[in-house]
C-alpha atoms as a PDB file:
ATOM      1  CA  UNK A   1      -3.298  33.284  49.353  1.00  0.00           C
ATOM      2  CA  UNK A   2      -3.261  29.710  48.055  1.00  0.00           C
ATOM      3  CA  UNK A   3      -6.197  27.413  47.394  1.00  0.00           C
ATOM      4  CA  UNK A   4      -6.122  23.657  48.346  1.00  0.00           C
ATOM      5  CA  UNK A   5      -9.048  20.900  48.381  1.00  0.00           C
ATOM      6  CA  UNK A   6     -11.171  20.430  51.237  1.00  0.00           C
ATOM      7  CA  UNK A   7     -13.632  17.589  52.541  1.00  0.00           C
ATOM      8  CA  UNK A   8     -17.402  18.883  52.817  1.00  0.00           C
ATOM      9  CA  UNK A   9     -17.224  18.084  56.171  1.00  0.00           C
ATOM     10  CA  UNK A  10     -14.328  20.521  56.706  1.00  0.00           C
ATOM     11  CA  UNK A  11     -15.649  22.908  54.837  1.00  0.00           C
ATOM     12  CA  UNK A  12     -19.068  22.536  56.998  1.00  0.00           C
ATOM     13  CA  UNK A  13     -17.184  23.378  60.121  1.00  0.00           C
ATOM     14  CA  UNK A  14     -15.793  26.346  59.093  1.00  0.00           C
ATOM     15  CA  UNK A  15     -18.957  27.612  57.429  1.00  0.00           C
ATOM     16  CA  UNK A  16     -20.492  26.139  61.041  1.00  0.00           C
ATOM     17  CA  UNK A  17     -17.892  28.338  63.008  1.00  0.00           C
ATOM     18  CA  UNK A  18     -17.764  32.161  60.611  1.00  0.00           C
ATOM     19  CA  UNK A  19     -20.740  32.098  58.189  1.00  0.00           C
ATOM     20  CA  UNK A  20     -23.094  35.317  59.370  1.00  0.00           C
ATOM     21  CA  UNK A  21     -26.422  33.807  58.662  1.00  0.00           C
ATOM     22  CA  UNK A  22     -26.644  30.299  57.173  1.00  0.00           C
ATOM     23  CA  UNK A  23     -25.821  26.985  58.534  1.00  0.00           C
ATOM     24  CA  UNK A  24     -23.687  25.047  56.091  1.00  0.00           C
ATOM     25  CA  UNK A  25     -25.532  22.846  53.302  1.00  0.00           C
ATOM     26  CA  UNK A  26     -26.379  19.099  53.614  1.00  0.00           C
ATOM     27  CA  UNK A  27     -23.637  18.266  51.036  1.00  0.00           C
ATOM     28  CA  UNK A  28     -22.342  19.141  47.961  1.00  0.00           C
ATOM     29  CA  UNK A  29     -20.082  18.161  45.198  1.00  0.00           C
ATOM     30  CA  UNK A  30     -16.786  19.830  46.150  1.00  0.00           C
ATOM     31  CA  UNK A  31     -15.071  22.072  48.880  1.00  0.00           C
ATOM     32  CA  UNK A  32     -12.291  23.918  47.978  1.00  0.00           C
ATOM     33  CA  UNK A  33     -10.108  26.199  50.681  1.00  0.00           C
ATOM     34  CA  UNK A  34      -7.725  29.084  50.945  1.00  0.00           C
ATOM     35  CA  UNK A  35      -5.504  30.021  53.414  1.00  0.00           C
ATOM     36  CA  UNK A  36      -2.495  32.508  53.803  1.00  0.00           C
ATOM     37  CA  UNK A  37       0.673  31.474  51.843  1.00  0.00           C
ATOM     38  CA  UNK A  38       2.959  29.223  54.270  1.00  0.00           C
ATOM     39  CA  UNK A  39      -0.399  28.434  56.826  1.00  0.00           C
ATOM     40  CA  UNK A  40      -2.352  25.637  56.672  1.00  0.00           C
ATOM     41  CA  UNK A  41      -5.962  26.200  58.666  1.00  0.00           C
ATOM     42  CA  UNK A  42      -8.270  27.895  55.810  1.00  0.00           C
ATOM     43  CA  UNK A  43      -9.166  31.471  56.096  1.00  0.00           C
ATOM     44  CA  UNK A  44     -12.099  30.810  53.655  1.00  0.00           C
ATOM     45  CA  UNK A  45     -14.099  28.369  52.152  1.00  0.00           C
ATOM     46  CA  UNK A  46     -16.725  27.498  49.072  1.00  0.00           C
ATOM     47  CA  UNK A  47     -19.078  24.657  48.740  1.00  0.00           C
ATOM     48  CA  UNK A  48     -20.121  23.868  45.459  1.00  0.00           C
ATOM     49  CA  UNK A  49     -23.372  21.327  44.514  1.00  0.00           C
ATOM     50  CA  UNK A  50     -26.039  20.778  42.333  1.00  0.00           C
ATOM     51  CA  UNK A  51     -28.864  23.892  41.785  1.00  0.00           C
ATOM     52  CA  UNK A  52     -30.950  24.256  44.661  1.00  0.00           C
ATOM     53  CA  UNK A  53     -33.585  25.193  42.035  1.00  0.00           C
ATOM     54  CA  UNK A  54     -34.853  22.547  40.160  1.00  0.00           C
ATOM     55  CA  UNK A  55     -35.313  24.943  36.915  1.00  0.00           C
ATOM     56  CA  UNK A  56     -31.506  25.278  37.143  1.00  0.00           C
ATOM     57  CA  UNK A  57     -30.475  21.571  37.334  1.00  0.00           C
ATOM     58  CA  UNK A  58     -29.683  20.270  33.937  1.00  0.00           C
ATOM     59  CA  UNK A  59     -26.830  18.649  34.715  1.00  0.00           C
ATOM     60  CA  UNK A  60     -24.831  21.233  32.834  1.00  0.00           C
ATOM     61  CA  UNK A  61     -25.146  23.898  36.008  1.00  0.00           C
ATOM     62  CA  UNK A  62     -23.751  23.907  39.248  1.00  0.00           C
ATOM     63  CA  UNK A  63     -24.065  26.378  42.275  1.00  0.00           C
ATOM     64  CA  UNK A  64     -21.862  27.423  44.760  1.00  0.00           C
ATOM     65  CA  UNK A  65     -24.183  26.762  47.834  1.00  0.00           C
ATOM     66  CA  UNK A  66     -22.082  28.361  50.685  1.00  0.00           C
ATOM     67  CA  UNK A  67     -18.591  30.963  50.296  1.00  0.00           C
ATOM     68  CA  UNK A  68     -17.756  31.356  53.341  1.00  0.00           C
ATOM     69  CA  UNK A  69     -14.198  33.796  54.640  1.00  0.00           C
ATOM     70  CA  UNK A  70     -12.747  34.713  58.030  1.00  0.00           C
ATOM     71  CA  UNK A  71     -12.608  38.806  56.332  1.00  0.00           C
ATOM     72  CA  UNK A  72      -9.041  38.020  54.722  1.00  0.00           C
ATOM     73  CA  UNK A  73      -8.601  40.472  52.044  1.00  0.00           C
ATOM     74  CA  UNK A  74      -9.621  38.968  48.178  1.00  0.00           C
ATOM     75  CA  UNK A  75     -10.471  35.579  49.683  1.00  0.00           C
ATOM     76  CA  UNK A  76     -13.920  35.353  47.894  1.00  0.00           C
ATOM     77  CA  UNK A  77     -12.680  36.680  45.073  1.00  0.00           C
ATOM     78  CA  UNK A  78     -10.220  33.774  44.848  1.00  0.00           C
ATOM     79  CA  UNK A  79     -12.323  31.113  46.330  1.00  0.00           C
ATOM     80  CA  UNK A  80     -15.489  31.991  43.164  1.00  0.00           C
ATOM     81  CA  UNK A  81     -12.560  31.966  40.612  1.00  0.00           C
ATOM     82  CA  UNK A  82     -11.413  28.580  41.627  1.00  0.00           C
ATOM     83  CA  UNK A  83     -14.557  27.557  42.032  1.00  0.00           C
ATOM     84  CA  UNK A  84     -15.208  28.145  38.786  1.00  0.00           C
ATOM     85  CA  UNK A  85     -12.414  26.489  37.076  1.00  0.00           C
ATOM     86  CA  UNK A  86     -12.875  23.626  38.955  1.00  0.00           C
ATOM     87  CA  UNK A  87     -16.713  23.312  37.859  1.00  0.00           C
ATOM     88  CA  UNK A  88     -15.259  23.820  34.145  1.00  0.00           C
ATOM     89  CA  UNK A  89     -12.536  21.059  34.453  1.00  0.00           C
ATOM     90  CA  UNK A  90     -15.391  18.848  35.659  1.00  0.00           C
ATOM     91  CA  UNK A  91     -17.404  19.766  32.590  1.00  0.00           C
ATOM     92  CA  UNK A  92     -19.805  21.922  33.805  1.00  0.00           C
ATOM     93  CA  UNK A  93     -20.773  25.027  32.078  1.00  0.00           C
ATOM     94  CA  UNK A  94     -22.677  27.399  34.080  1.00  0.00           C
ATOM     95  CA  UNK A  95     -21.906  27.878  37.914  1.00  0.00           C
ATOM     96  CA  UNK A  96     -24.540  30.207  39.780  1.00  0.00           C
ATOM     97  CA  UNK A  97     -24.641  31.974  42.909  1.00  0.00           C
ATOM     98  CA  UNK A  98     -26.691  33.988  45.016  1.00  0.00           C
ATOM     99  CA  UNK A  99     -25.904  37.102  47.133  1.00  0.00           C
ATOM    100  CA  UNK A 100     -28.529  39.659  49.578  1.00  0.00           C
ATOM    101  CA  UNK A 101     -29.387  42.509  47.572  1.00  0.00           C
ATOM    102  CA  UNK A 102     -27.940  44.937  49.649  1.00  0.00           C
ATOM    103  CA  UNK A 103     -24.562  43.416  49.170  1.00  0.00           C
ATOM    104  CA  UNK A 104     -22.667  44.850  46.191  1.00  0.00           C
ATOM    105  CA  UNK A 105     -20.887  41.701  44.647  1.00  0.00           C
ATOM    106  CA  UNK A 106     -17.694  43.533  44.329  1.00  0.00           C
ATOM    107  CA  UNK A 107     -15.816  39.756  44.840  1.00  0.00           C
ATOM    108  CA  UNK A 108     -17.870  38.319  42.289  1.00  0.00           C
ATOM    109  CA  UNK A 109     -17.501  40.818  39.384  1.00  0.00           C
ATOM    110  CA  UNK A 110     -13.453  40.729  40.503  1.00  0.00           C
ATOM    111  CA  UNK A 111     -13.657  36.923  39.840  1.00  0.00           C
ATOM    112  CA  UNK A 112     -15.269  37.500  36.309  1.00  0.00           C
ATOM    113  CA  UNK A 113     -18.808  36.375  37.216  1.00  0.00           C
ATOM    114  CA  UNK A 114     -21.789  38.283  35.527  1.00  0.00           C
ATOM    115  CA  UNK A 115     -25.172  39.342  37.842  1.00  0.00           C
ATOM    116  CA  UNK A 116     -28.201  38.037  35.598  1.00  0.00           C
ATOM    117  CA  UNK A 117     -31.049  40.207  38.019  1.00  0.00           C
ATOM    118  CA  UNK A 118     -33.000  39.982  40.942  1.00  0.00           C
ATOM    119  CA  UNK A 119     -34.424  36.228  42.284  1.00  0.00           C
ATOM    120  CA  UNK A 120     -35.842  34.410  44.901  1.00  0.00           C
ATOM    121  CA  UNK A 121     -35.986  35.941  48.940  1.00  0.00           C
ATOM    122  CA  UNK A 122     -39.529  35.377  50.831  1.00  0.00           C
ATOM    123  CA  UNK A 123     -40.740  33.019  53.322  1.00  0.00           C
ATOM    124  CA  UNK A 124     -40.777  29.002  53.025  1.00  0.00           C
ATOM    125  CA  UNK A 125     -43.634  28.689  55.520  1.00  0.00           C
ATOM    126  CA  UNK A 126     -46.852  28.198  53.977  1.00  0.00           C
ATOM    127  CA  UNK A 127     -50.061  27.474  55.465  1.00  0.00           C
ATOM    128  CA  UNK A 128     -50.228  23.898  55.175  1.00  0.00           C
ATOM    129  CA  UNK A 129     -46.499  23.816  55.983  1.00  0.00           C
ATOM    130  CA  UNK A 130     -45.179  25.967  58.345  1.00  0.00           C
ATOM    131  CA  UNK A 131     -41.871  26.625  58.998  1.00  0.00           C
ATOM    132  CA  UNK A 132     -39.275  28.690  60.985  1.00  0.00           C
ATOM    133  CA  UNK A 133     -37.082  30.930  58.898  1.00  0.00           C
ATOM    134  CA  UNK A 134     -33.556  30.890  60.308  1.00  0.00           C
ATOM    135  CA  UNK A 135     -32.312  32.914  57.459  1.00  0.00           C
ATOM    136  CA  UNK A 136     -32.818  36.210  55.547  1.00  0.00           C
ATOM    137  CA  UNK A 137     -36.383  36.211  53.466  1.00  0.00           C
ATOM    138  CA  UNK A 138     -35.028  39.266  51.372  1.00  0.00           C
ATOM    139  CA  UNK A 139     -34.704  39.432  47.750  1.00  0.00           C
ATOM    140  CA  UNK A 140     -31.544  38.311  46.055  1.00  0.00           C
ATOM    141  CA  UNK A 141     -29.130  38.808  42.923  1.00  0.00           C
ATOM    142  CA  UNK A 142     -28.500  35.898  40.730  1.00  0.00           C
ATOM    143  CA  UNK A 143     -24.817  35.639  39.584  1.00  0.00           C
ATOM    144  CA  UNK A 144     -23.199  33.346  36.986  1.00  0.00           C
ATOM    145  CA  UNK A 145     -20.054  32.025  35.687  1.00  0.00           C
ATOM    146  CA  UNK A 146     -20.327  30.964  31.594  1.00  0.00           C
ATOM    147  CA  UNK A 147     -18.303  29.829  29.562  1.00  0.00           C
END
């Protein structure tokens, strides 16, 4: 496997076309790719942008928003490492990440990343604003890249 940049808007049609349960993000910072050595369609993408929670963004963090793989063997695990570097070169110097809590982060502790404990999951809809969940309410597991 070999990484290569992407456009957002690439990487937003792939995510579009193989992610399981989430539409791809408004936009981002960077999109970085991976495909099999000697091919050039991606078999897996990440979208990186700013920290969907405001407690997080202090210009310091970033968040990887959407990883997204066709099932090709250790492309997370590639796509969160570069991911990482690439949010290092740029200056940054914590990248975050969340997962479902029933998934074991096996391609984020291969990639060096750290899980920091349980966050977030429930409903957005509120009383006075309801809305349609179109994606799992369940808890999740925070993970981070430091340096």
């Amino acid at each position: 496997m070999s990484i290569h940049p992407l456009t957002l808007k690439e990487a937003a049609r792939f995510v579009a076309a193989h992610h399981r349960h989430h539409r791809a993000p408004q936009g981002g910072l960077f999109a970085i790719g991976c495909a099999a050595d000697g091919e050039s369609s991606p078999r897996g993408v990440v979208i990186v942008g700013r920290p969907v929670s405001r407690m997080l963004d202090d210009g310091w963090t970033a968040e990887v928003t959407r990883l997204c793989t066709d099932g090709s063997r250790n492309a997370c695990s590639i796509l969160y490492a570069a991911a990482w570097r690439a949010a290092r070169a740029m200056g940054y110097r914590r990248l975050v990440t969340y997962i479902l809590d029933s998934e074991p982060g096996t391609s984020l502790e291969a990639a060096g990343w750290k899980c920091v404990g349980e966050a977030g999951g429930g409903k957005w809809s509120r009383v006075d604003r309801p809305r349609v969940d179109l994606h799992p309410t369940q808890k999740k597991m925070r993970w981070e890249a430091t340096q």
